[in-house]
Each structure stands twice: as C-alpha cells, then as structure tokens.
Protein backbone atom coordinates (compact mmCIF):
# COMPACT_ATOMS: atom_id res chain seq x y z
CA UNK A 1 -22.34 19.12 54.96
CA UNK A 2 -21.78 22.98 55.71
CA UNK A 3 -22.16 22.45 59.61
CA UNK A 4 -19.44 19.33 59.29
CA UNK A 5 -17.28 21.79 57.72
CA UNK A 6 -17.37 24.67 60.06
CA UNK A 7 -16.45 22.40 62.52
CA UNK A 8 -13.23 20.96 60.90
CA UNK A 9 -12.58 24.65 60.37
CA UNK A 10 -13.14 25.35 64.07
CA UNK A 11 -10.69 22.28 64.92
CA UNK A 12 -8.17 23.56 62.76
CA UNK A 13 -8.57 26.82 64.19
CA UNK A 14 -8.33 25.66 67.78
CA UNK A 15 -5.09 23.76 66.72
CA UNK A 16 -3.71 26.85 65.29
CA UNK A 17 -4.41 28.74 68.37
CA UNK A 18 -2.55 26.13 70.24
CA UNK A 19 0.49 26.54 68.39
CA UNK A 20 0.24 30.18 68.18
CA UNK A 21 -0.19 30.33 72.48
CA UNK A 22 2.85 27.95 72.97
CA UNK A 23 5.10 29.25 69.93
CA UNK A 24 4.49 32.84 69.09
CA UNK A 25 2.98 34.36 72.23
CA UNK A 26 5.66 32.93 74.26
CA UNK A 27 8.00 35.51 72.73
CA UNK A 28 5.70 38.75 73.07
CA UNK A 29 4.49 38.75 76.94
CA UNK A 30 3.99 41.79 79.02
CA UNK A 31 5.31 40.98 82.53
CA UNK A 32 5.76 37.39 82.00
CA UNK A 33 2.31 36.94 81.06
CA UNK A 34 0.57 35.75 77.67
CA UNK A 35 -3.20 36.19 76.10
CA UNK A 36 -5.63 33.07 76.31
CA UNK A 37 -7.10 33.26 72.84
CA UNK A 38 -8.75 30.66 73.68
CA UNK A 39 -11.23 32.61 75.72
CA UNK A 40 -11.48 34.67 72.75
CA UNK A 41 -11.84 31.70 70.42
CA UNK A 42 -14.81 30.19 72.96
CA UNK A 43 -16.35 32.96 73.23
CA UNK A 44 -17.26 33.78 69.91
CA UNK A 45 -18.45 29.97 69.25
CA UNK A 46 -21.24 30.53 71.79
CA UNK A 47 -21.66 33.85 70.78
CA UNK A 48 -22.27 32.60 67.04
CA UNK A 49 -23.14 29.07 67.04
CA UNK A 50 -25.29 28.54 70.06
CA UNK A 51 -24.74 28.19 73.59
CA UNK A 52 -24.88 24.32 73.96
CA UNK A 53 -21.62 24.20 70.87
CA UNK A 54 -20.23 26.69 72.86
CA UNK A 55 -20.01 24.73 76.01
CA UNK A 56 -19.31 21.38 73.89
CA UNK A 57 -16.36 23.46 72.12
CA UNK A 58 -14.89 25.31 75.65
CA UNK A 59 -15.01 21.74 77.67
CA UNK A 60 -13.45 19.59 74.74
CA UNK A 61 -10.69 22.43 74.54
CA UNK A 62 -10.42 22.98 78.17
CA UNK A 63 -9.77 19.15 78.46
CA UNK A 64 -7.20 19.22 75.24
CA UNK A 65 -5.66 21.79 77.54
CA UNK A 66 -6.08 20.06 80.60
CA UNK A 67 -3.71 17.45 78.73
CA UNK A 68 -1.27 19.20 77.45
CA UNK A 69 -0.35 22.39 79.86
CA UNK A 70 -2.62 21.68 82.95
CA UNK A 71 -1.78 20.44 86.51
CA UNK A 72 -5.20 18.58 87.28
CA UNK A 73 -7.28 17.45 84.39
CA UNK A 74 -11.00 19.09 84.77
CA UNK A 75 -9.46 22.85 85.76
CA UNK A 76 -9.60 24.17 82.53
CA UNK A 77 -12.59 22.36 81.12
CA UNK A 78 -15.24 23.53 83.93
CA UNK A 79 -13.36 26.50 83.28
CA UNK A 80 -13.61 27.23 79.86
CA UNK A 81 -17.22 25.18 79.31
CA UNK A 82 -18.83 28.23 81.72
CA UNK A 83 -16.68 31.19 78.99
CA UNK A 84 -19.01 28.57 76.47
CA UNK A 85 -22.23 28.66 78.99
CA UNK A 86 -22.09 32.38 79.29
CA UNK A 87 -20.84 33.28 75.69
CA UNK A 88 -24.74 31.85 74.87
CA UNK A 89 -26.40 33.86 77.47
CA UNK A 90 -24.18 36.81 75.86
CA UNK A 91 -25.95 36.23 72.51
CA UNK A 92 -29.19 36.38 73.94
CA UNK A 93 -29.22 39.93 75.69
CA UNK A 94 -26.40 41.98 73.73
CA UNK A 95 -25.13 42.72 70.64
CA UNK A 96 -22.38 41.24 68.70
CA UNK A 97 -22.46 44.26 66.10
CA UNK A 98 -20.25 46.84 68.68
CA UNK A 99 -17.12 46.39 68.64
CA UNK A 100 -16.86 47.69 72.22
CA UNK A 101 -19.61 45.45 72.77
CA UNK A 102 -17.57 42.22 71.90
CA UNK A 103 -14.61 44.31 73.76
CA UNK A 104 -16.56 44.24 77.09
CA UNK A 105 -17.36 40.24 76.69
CA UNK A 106 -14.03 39.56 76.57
CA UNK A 107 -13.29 41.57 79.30
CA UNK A 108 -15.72 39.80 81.06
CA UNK A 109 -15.41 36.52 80.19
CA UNK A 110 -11.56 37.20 80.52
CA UNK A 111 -12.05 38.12 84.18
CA UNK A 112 -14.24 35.27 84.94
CA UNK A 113 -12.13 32.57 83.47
CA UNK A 114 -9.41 33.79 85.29
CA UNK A 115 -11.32 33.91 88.59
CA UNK A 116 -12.65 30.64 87.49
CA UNK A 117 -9.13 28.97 87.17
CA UNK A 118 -7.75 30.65 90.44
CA UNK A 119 -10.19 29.52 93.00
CA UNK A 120 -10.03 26.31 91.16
CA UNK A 121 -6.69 26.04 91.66
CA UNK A 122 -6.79 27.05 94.98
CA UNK A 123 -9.31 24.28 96.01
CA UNK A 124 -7.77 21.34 94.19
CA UNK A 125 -4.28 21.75 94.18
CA UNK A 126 -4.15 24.07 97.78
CA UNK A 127 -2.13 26.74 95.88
CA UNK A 128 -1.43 30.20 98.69
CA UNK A 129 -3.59 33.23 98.07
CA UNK A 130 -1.63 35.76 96.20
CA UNK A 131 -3.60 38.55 95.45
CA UNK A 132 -1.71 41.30 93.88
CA UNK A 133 0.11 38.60 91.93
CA UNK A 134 -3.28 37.28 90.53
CA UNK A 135 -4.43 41.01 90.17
CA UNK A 136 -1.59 41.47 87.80
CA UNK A 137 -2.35 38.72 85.60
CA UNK A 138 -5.51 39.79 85.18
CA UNK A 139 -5.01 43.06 84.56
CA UNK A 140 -2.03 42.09 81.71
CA UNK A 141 -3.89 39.18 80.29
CA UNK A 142 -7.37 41.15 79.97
CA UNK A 143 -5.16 44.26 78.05
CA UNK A 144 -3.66 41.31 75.80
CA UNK A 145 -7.15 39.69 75.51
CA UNK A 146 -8.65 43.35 73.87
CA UNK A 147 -5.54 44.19 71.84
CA UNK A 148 -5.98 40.86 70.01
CA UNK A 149 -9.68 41.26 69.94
CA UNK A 150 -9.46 44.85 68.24
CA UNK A 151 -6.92 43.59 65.48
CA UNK A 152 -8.91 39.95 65.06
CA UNK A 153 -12.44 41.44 65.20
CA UNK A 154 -13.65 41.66 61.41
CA UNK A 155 -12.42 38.18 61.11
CA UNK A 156 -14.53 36.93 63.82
CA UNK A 157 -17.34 38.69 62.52
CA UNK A 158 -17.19 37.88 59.58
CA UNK A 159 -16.46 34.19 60.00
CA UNK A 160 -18.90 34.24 63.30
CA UNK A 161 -22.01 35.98 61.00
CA UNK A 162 -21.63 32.90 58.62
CA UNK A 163 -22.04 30.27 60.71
CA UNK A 164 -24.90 31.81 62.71
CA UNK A 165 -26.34 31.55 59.33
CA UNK A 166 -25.90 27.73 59.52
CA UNK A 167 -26.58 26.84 62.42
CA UNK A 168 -29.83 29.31 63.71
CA UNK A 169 -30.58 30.19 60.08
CA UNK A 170 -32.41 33.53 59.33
CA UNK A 171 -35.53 32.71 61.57
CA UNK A 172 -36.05 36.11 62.69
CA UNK A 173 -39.45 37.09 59.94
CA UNK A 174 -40.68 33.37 60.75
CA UNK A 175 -41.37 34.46 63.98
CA UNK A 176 -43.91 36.64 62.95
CA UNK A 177 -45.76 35.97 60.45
C-alpha cells in the first residue's frame, strides 16, 4: 500500500515538474536556457528506489516528454532511462549523504544527458555540429541543475531516505548475522 503511494506521489511530482519547466522556468533562464529537473527528479529515483524504478521512471518520463516537447519520440526516453541506469550504479559506489556528493551526480548525469540528447539528435534528425553553442548549454544548464539541487536537497533527502526504506528496507544487519 506504501509502495502504491510513493508512486502516485512520484507521478504527481513528475507532473508538477512539468508544469514548473514549461510555466515558471520559462521566465527565469540564463542565456536563453532553462534547468531539466527532470534529470534531477530521475536521478534521485534510482538513487533511492533502485536502479531498475529508476530506469522504468526516466523512460516513461522521457517518453511523456518525447510527446509533449520532443521532435522524434525515443530521444528523450533512451536518454533519460540511462540518467535512471546510472543513477542505480550511483547508489551502489557513492554516497547520497554529501551534499557535494549528490552535487557532482548531477553534474554528471547533467553532462551526460545532455551529451546523450545531442548526438542523438545529431544521428536521427541530422542536426549541424555546433559546438560552442552546445558547450554553452551545458555549461548554463549544469549551473541551473546545482543551484536547484542546493536549495531542493533536504527535500530530496528527506523524501528519497523514506522510500529507500520501502522499497530496500533496512537489510544492512541481515547481512551479517
């Protein structure tokens, strides 16, 4: 019953998001350019919940997005299902007490979505190479990506620490004895 909720919490959340991206973002950009919070918001399902709901969760949003804002459909699901993919692999070899641990994954996963989404794009729709324009996004969207992680990050803790209770449980004294 507790799992079903969390994840009519994480829908609403991922709605939310949405509106917050195309309403409120749109209004505070730096050089034209606006965070993905959803890379933020995948992240820290496969950093919490496990890596397998964190690649359900980053493909099912990256095709809601694919729908709504995206040129091909399948760009930002393969995009977003790896942030999912590698938010697990995250969980398994760092920290998610740091703060400038978490600060560095989104860096990271930042970067690599963004990568992700350019060659992508490059390949399926035969886009030119622009490099210092792509540079630039990066560069602003990974300095939006931190500044909303630093003001957001007890929430996602705090939120993220109770449903790794749920779904992996406190296993860690099973283990041995």
């Amino acid at each position: 019953m507790k799992k079903t909720i969390i994840n009519i919490i994480l829908v609403l959340i991922t709605f939310i998001i949405y509106f917050l991206q195309s309403n409120f973002f749109s209004w505070f950009t730096i050089a034209g350019i606006m965070p993905n919070v959803f890379i933020i918001l995948v992240l820290f399902i496969g950093l919490f919940a496990s890596r397998t709901m964190g690649t359900a969760y980053g493909a099912a949003i990256g095709l809601f997005l694919d729908f709504t804002i995206g040129s091909r459909v399948g760009i930002y699901a393969v995009s977003l299902g790896i942030i999912g993919f590698l938010a697990g692999v995250f969980d398994k070899n760092f920290s998610k007490d740091s703060r400038m641990t978490i600060m560095v994954m989104v860096l990271g996963a930042t970067a690599v979505f963004e990568i992700l989404n350019y060659v992508l794009n490059y390949i399926f729709l035969e886009i030119n190479i622009e490099i210092f324009n792509f540079i630039k996004i990066l560069i602003a969207e990974i300095i939006y990506n931190l500044i909303i992680t630093i003001i957001v990050y007890p929430l996602i803790q705090e939120f993220g620490y109770y449903i790794e209770n749920e779904y992996k449980g406190n296993k860690i004294l099973t283990r041995y004895f």
